[in-house]
N, C-alpha and C. Protein backbone atom coordinates (compact mmCIF):
# COMPACT_ATOMS: atom_id res chain seq x y z
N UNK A 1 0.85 -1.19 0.00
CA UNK A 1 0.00 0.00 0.00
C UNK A 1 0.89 1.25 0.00
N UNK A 2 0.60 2.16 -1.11
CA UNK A 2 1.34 3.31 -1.17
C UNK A 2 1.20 4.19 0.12
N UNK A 3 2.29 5.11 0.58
CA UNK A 3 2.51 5.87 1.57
C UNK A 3 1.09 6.75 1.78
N UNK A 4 0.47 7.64 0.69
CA UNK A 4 -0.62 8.54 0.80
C UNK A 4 -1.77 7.22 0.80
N UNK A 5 -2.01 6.16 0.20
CA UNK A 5 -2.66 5.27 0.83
C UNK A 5 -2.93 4.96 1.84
N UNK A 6 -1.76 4.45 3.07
CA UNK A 6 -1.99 4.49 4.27
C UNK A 6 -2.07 5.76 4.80
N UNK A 7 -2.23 6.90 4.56
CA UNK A 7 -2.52 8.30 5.31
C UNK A 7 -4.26 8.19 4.50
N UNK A 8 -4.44 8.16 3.82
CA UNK A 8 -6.12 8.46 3.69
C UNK A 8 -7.07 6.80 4.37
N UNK A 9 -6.34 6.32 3.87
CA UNK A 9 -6.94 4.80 5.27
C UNK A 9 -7.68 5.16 6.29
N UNK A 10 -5.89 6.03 6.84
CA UNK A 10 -6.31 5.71 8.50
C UNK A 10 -6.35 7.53 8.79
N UNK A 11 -6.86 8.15 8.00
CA UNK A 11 -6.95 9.59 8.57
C UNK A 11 -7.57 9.92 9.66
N UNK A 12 -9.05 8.93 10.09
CA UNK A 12 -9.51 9.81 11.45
C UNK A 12 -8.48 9.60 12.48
N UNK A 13 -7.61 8.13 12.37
CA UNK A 13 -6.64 7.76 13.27
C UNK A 13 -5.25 8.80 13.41
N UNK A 14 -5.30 9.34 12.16
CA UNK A 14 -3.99 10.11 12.20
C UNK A 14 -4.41 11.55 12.35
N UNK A 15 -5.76 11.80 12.17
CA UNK A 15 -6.48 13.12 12.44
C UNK A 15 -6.41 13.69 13.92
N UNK A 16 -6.63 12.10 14.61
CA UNK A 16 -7.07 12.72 16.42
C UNK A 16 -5.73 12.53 16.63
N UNK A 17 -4.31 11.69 16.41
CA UNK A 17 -3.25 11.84 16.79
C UNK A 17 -2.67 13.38 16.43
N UNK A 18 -2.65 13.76 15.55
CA UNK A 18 -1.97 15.33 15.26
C UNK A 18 -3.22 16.06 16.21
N UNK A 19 -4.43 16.03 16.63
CA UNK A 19 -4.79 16.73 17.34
C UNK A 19 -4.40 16.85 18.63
N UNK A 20 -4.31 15.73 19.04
CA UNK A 20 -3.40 15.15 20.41
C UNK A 20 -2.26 16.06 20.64
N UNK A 21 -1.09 15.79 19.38
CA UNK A 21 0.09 16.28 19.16
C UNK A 21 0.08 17.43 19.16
N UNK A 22 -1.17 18.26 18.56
CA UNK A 22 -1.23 19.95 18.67
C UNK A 22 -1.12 20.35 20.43
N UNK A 23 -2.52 19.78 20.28
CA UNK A 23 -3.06 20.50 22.02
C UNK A 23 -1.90 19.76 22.92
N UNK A 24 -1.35 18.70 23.07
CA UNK A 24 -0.23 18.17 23.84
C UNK A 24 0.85 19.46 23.97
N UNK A 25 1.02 19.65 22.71
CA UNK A 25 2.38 20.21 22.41
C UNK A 25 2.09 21.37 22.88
N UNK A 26 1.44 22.40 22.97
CA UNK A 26 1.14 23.78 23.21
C UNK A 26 0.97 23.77 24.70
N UNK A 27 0.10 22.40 25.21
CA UNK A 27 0.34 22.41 27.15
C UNK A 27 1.99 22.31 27.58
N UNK A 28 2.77 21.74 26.48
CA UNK A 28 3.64 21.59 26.94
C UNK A 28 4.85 22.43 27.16
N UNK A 29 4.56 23.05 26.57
CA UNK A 29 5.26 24.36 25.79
C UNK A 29 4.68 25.52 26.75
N UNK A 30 3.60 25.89 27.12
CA UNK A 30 2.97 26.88 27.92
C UNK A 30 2.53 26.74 29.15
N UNK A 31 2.62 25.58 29.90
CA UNK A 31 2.48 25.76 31.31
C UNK A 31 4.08 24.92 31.51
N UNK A 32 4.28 25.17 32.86
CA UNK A 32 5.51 25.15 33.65
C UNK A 32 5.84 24.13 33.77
N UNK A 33 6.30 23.12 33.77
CA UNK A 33 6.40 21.69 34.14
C UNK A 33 6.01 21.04 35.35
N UNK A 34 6.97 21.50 36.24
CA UNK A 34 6.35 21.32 37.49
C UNK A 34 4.94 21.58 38.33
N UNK A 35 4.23 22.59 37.45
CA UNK A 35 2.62 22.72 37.74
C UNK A 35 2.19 21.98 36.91
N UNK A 36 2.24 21.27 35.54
CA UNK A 36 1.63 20.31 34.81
C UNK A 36 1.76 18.98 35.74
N UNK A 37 2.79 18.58 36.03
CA UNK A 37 2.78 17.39 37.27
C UNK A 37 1.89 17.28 38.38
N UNK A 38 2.32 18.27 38.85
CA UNK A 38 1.25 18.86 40.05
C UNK A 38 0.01 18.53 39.76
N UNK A 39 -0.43 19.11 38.81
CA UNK A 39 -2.11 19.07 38.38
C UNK A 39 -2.67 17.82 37.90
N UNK A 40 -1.63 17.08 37.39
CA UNK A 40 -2.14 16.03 37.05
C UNK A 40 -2.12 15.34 37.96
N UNK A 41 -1.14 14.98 38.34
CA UNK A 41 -0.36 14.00 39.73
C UNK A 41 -1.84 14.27 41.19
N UNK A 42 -2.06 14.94 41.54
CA UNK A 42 -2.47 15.13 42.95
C UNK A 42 -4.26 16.00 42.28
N UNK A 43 -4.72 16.24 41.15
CA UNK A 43 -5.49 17.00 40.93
C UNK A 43 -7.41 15.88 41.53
N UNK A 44 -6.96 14.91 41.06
CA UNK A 44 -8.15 13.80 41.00
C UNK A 44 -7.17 12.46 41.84
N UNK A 45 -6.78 12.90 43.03
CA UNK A 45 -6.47 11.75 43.78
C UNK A 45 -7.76 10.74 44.62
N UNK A 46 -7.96 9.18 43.97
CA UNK A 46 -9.18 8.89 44.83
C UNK A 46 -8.46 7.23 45.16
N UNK A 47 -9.24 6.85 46.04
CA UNK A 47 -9.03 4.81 45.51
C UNK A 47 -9.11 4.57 44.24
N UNK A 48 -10.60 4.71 43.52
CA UNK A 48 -11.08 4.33 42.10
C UNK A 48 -10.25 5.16 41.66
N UNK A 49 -9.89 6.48 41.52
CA UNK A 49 -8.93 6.69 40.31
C UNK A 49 -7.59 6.29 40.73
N UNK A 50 -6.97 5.79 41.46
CA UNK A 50 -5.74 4.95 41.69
C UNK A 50 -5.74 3.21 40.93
N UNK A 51 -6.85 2.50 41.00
CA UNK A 51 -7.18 1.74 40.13
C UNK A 51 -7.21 2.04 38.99
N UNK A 52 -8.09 2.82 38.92
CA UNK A 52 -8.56 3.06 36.96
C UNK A 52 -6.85 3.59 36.26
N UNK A 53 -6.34 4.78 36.92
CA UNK A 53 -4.94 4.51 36.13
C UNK A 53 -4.20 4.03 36.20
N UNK A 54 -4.32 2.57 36.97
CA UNK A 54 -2.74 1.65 37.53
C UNK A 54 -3.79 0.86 36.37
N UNK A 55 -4.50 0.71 35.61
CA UNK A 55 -5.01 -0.35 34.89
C UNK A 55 -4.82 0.60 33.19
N UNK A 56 -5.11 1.70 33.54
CA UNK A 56 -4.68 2.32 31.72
C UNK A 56 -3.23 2.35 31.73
N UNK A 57 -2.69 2.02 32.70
CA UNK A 57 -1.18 2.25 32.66
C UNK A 57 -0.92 1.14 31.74
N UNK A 58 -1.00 -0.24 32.55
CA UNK A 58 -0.97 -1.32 31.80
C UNK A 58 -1.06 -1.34 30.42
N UNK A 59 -1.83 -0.87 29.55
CA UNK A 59 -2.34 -0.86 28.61
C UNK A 59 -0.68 -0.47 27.45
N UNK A 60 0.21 -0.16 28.34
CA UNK A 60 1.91 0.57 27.56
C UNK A 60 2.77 -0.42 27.88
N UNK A 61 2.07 -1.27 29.04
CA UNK A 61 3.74 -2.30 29.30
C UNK A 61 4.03 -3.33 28.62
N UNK A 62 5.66 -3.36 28.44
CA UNK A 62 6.48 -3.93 27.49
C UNK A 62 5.40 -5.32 27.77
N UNK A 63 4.91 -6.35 28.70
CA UNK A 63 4.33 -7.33 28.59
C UNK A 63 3.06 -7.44 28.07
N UNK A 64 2.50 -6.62 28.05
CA UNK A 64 1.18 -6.04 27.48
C UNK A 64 1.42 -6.31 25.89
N UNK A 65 2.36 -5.15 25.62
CA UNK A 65 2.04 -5.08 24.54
C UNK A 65 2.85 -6.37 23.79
N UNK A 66 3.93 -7.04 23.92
CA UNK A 66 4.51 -7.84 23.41
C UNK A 66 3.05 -8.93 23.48
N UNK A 67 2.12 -8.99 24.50
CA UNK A 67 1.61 -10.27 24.34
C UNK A 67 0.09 -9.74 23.18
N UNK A 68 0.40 -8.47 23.35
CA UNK A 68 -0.86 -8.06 22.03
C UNK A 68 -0.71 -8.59 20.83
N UNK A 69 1.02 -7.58 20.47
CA UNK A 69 1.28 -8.22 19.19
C UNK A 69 1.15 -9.90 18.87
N UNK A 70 1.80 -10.74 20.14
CA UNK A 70 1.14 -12.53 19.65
C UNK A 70 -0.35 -12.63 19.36
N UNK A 71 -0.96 -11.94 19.91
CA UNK A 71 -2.60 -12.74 20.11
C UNK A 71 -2.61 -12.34 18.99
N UNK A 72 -2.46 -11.45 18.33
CA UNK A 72 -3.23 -11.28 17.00
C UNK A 72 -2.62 -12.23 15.99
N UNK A 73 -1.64 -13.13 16.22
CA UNK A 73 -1.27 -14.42 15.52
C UNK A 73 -2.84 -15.45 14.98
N UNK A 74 -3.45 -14.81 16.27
CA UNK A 74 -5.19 -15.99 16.24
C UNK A 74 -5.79 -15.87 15.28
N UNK A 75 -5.68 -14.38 14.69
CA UNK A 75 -6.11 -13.99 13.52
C UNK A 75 -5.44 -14.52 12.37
N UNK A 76 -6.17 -15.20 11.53
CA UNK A 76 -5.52 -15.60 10.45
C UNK A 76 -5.14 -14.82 9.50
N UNK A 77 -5.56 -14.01 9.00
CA UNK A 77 -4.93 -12.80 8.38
C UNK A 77 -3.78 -12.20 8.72
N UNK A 78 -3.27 -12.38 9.99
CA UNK A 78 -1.90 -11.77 10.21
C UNK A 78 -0.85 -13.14 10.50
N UNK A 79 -1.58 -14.34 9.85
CA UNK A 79 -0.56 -15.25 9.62
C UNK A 79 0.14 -15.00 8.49
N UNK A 80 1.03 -14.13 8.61
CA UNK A 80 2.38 -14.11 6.96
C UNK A 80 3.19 -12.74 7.68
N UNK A 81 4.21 -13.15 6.61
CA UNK A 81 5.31 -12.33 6.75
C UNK A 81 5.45 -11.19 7.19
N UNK A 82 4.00 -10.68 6.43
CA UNK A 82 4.39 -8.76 6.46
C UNK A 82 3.93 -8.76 7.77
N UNK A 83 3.19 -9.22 8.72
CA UNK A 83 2.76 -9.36 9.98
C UNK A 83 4.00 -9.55 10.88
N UNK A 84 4.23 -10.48 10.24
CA UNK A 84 5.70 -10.79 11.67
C UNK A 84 6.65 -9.60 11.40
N UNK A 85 6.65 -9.67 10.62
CA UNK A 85 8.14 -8.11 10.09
C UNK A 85 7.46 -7.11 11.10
N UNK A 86 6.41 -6.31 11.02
CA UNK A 86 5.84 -5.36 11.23
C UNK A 86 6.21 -5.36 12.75
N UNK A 87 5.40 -6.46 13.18
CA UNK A 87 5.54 -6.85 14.85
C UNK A 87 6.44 -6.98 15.46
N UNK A 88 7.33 -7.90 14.56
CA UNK A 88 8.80 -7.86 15.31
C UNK A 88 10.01 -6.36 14.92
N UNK A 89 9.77 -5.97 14.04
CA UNK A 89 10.32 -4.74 14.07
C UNK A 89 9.97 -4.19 15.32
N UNK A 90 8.69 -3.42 15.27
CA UNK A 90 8.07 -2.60 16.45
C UNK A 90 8.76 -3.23 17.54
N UNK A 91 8.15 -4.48 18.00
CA UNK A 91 8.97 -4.74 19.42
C UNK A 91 10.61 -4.12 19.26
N UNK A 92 10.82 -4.90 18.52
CA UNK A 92 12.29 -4.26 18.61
C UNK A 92 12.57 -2.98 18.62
N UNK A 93 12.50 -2.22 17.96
CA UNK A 93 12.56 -0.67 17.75
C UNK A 93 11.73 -0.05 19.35
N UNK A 94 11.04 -0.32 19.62
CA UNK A 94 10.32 0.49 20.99
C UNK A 94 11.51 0.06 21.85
N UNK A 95 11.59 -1.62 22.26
CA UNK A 95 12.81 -2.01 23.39
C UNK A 95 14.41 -0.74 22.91
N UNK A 96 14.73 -0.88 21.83
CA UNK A 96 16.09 -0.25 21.42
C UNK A 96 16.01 1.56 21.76
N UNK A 97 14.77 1.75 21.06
CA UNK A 97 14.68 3.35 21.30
C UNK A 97 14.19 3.70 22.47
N UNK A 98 13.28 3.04 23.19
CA UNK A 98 12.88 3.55 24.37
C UNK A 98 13.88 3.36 25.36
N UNK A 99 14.50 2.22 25.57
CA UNK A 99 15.61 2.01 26.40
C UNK A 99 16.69 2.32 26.32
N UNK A 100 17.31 2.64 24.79
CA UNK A 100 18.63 3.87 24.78
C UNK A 100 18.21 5.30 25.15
N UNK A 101 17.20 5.65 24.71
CA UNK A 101 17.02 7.22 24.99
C UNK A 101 17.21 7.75 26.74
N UNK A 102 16.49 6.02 27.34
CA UNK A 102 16.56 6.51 28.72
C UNK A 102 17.55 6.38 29.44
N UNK A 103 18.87 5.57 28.74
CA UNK A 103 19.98 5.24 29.44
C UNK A 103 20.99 6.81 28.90
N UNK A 104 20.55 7.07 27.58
CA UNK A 104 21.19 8.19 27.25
C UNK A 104 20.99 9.72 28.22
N UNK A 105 19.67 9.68 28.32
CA UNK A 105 19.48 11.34 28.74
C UNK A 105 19.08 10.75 30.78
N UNK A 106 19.00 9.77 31.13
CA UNK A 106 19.38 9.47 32.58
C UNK A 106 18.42 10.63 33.13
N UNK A 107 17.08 10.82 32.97
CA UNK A 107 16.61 11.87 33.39
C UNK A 107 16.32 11.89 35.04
N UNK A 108 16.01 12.72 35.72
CA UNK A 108 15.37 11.97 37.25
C UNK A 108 13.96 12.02 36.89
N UNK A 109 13.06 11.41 37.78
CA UNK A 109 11.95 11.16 37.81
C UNK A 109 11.05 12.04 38.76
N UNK A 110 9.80 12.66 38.94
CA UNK A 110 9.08 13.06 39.73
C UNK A 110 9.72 13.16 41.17
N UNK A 111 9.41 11.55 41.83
CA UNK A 111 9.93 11.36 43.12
C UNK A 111 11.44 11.44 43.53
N UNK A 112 12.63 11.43 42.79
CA UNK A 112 13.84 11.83 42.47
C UNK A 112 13.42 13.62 42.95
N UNK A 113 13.05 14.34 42.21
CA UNK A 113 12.70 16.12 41.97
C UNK A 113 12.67 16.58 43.12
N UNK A 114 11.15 15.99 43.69
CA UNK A 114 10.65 16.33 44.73
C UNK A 114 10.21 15.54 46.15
N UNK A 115 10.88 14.34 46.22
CA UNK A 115 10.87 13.46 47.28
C UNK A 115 9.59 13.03 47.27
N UNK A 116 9.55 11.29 47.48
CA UNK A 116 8.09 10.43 47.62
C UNK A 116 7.21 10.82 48.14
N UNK A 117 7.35 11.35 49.48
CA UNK A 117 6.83 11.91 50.59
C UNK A 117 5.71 13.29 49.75
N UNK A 118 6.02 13.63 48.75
CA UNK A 118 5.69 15.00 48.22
C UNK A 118 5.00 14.75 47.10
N UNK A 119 4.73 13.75 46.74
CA UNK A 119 3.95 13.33 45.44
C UNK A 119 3.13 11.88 46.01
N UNK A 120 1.98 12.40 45.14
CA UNK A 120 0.90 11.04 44.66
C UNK A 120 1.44 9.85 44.38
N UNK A 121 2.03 8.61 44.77
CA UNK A 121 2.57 7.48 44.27
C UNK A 121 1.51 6.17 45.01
N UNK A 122 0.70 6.01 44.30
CA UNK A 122 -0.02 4.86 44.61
C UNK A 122 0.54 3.97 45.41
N UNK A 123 -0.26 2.73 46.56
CA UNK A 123 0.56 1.64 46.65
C UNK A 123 0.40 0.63 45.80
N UNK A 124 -0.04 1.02 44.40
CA UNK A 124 0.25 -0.80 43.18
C UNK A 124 1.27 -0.49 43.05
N UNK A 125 2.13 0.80 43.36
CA UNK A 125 3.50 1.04 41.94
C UNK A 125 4.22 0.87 43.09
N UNK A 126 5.23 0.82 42.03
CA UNK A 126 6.70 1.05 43.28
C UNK A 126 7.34 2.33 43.21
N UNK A 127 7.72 2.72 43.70
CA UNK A 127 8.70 4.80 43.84
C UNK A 127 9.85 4.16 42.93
N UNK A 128 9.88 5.02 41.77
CA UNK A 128 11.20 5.18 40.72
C UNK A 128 11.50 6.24 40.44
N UNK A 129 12.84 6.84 40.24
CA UNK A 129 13.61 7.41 40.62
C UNK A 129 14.22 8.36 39.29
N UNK A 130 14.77 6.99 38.76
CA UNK A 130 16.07 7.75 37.57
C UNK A 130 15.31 7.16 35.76
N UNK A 131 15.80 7.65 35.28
CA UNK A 131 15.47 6.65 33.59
C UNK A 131 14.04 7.19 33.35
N UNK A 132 13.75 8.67 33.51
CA UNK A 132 12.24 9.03 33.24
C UNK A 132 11.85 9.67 31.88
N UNK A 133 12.73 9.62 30.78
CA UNK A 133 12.72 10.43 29.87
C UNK A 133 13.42 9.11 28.59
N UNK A 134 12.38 8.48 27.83
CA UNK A 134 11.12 8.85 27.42
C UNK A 134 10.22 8.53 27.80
N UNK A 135 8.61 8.12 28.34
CA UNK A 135 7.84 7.32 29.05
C UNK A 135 8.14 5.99 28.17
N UNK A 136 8.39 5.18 28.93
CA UNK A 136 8.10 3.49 28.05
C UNK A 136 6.98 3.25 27.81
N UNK A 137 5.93 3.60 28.64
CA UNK A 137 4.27 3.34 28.96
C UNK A 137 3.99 3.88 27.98
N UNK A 138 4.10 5.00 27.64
CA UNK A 138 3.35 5.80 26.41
C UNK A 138 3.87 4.90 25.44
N UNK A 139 4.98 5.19 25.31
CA UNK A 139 5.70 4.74 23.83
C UNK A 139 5.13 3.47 23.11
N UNK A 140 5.27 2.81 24.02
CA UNK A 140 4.37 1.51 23.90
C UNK A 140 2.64 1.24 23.72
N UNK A 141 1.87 2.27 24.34
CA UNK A 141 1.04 2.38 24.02
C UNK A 141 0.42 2.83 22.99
N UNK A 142 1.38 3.99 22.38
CA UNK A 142 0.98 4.94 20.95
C UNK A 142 1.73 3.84 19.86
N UNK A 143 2.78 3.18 20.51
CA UNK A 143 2.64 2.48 19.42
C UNK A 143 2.07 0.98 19.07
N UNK A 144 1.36 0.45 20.22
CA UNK A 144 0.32 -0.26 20.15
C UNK A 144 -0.97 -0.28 19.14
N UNK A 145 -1.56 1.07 19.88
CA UNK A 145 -3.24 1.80 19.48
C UNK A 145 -2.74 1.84 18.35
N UNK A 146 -1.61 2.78 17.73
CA UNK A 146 -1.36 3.03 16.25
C UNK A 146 -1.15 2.20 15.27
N UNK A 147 -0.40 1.14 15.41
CA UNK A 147 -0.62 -0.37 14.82
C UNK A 147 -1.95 -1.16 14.83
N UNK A 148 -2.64 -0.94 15.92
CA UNK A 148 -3.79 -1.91 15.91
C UNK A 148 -5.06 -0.96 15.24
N UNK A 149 -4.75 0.32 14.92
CA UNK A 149 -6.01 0.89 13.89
C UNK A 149 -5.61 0.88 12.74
N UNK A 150 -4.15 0.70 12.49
CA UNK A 150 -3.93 0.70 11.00
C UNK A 150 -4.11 -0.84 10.33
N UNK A 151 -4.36 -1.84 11.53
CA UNK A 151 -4.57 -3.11 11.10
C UNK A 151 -6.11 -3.64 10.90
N UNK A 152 -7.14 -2.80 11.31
CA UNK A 152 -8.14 -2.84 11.42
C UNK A 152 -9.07 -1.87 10.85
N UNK A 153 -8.61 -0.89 10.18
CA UNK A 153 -9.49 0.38 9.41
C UNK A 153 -10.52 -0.39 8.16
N UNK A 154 -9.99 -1.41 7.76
CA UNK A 154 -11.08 -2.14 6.74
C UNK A 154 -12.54 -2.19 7.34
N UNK A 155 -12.56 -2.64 8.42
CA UNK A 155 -13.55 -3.40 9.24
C UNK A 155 -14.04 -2.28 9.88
N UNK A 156 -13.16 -1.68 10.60
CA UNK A 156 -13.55 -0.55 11.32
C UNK A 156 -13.44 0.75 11.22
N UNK A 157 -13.75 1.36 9.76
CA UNK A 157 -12.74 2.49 9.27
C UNK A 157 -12.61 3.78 10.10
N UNK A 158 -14.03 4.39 10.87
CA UNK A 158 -14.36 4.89 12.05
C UNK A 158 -13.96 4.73 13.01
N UNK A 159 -14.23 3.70 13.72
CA UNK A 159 -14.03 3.41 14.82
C UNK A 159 -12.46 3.17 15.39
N UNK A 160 -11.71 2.64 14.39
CA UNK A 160 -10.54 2.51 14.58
C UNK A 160 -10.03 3.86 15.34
N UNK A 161 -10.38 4.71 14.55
CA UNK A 161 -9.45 6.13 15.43
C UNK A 161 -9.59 6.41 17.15
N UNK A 162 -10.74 5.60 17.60
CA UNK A 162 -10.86 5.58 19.04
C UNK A 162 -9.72 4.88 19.78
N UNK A 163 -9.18 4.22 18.93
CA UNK A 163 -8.02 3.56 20.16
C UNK A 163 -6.71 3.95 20.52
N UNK A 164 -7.36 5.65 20.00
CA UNK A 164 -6.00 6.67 20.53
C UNK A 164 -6.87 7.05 22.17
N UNK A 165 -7.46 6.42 22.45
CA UNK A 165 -8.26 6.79 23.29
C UNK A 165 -7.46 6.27 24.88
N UNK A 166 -7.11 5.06 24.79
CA UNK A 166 -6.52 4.25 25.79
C UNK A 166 -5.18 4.56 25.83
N UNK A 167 -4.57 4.87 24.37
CA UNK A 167 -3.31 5.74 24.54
C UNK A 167 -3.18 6.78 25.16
N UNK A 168 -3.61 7.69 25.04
CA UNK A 168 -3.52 8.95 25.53
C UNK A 168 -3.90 8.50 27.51
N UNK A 169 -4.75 7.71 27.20
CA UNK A 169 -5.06 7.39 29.13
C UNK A 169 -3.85 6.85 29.61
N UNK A 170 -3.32 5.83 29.06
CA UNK A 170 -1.85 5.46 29.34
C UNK A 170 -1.07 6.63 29.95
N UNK A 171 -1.01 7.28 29.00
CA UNK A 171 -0.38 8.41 28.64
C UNK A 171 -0.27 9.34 30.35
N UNK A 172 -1.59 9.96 30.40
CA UNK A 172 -1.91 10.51 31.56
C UNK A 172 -2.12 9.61 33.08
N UNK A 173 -2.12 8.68 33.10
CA UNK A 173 -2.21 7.76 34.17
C UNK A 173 -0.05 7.60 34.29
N UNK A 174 0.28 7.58 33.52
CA UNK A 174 1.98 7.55 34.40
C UNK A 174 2.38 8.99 34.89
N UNK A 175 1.60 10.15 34.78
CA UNK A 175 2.00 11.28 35.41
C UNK A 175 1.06 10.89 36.91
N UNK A 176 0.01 10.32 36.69
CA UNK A 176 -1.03 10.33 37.89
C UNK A 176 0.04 9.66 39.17
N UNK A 177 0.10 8.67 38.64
CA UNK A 177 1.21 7.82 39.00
C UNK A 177 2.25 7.85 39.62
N UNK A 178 2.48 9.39 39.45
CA UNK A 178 3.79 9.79 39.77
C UNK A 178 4.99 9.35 39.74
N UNK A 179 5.00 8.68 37.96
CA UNK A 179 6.43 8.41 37.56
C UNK A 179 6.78 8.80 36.37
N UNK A 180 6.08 9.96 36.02
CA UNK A 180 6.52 10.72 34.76
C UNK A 180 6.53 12.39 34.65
N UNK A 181 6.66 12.90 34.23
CA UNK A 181 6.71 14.07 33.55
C UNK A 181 6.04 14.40 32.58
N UNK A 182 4.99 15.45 32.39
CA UNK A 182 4.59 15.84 30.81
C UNK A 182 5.25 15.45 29.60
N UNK A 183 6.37 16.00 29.93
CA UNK A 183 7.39 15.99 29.17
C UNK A 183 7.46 14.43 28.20
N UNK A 184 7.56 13.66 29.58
CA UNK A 184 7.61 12.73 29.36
C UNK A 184 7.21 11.86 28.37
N UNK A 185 5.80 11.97 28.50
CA UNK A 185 4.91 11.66 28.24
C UNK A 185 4.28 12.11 26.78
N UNK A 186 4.47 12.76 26.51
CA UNK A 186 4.19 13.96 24.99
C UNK A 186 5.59 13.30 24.08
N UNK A 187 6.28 13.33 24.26
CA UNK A 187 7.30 12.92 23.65
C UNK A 187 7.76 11.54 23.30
N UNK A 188 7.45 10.71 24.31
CA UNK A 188 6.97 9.20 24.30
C UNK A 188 5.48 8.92 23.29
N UNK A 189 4.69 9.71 23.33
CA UNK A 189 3.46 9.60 22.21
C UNK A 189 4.09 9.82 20.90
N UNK A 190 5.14 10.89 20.78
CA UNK A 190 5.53 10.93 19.61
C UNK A 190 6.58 10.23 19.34
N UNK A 191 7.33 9.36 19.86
CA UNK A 191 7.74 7.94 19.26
C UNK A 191 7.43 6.85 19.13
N UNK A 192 6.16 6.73 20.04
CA UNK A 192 5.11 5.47 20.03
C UNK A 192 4.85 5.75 18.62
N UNK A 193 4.29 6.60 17.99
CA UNK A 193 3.64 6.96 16.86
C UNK A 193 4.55 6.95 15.72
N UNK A 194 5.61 7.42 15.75
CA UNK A 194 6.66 7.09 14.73
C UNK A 194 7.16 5.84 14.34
N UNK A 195 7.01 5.09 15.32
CA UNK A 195 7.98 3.75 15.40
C UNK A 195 6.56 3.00 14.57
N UNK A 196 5.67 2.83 15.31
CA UNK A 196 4.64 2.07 14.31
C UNK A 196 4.45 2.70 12.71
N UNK A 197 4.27 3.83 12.87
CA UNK A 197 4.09 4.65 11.62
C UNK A 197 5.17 4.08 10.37
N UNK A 198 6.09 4.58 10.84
CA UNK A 198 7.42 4.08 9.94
C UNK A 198 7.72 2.88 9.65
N UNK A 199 7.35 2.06 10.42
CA UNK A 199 7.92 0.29 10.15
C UNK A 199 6.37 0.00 9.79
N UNK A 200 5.23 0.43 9.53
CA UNK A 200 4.18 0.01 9.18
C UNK A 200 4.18 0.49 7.70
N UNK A 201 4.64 1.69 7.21
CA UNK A 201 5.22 2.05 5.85
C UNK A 201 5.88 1.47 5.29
N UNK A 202 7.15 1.29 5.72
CA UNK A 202 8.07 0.58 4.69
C UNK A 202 7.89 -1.03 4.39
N UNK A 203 7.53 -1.17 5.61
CA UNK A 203 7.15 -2.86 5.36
C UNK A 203 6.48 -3.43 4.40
N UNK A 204 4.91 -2.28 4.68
CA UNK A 204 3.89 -2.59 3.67
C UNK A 204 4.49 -2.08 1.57
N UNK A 205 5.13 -1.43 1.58
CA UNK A 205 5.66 -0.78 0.48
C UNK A 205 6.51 -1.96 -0.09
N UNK A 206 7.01 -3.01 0.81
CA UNK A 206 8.43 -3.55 -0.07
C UNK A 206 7.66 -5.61 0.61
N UNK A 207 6.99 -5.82 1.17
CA UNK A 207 6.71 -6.70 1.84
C UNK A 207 4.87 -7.04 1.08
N UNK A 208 4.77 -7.99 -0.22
CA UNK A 208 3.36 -7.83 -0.70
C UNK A 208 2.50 -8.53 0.38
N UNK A 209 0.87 -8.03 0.29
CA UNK A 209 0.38 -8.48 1.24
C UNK A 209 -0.38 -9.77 1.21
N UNK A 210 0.01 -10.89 0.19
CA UNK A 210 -0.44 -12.04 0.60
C UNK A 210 0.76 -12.84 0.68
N UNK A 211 2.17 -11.88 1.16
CA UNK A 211 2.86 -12.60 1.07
C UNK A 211 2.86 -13.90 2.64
N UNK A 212 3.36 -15.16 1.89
CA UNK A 212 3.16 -16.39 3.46
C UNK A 212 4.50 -16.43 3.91
């Protein structure tokens, strides 16, 4: 499938992501950092919302999503090549980029900043410290949702664009969390989104699709 092919496909999907990416980018850019934490982190502290985002969190982790990409093996349609390429790229590329970036830029974390004692940290999570820049959670999640609407726009050509929906909750549930940063987090969406984007392009371009 040609490149402007997959952009008119999956446009509502790539419509609400650049909207995301707008309004993300301009919070991020115009409020302070440390009050974006704040507000998110401690704004809606409850039990139920300590559940509900220790469960959208999930929705980004490396086990999560590695066991997404298998299940959809069940599907017979993603029995062939261009499937495994796609999948196993992504895994790979999220583990390599998400985990060099964070060994590279060694960021501190929330509770690192401003001491445990001083932030929202649930008891499901554990207090982390160092390696906060890029979110893994996001990354993994945007590039989850973003793979799984571009695999499904036939069926669901609408609906597909909703499953930027659980991304973006990902997204905001690791600041709740108090183990991320805006920062974090906005920037991790935009390599979740690249990494699928890009290895979902080239693959499909050079990889035919009944290939077994």
């Amino acid at each position: 499938m040609p490149f402007i092919s997959i952009i008119k496909a999956n446009k509502y999907y790539i419509s609400l992501f650049l909207l995301w990416s707008i309004v993300a980018g301009f919070v991020h850019l115009y409020y302070p950092p440390n009050d974006l934490f704040h507000f998110f982190n401690e704004k809606f502290i409850s039990l139920p919302a300590d559940y509900f985002f220790y469960v959208c969190s999930g929705f980004g982790r490396g086990e999560f999503v590695a066991f997404a990409l298998i299940a959809l093996l069940l599907f017979k349609q993603h029995r062939n090549i261009r499937y495994f390429s796609t999948a196993g790229s992504i895994g790979i590329a999220l583990a390599v980029v998400a985990n060099g970036l964070k060994a590279y830029y060694n960021c501190p974390r929330p509770a690192f900043v401003f001491g445990p004692e001083n932030i929202h940290v649930p008891e499901l999570v554990s207090v982390l410290y160092n390696h906060s820049f890029p979110s893994g959670h996001t990354t993994g999640a945007f590039a989850l949702s973003t793979l799984l609407a571009f695999l499904v726009y036939k069926k669901y050509k609408h609906w597909s664009a909703l499953l930027i929906i659980p991304a973006v909750l990902a997204a905001m549930a690791r600041i709740y969390l108090g183990a991320h940063f805006f920062k974090d987090v906005y920037f991790g969406s935009l390599i979740g989104f690249a990494i699928s984007f890009i290895i979902f392009v080239v693959i499909n371009r050079f990889i035919p699709a009944n290939e077994k």
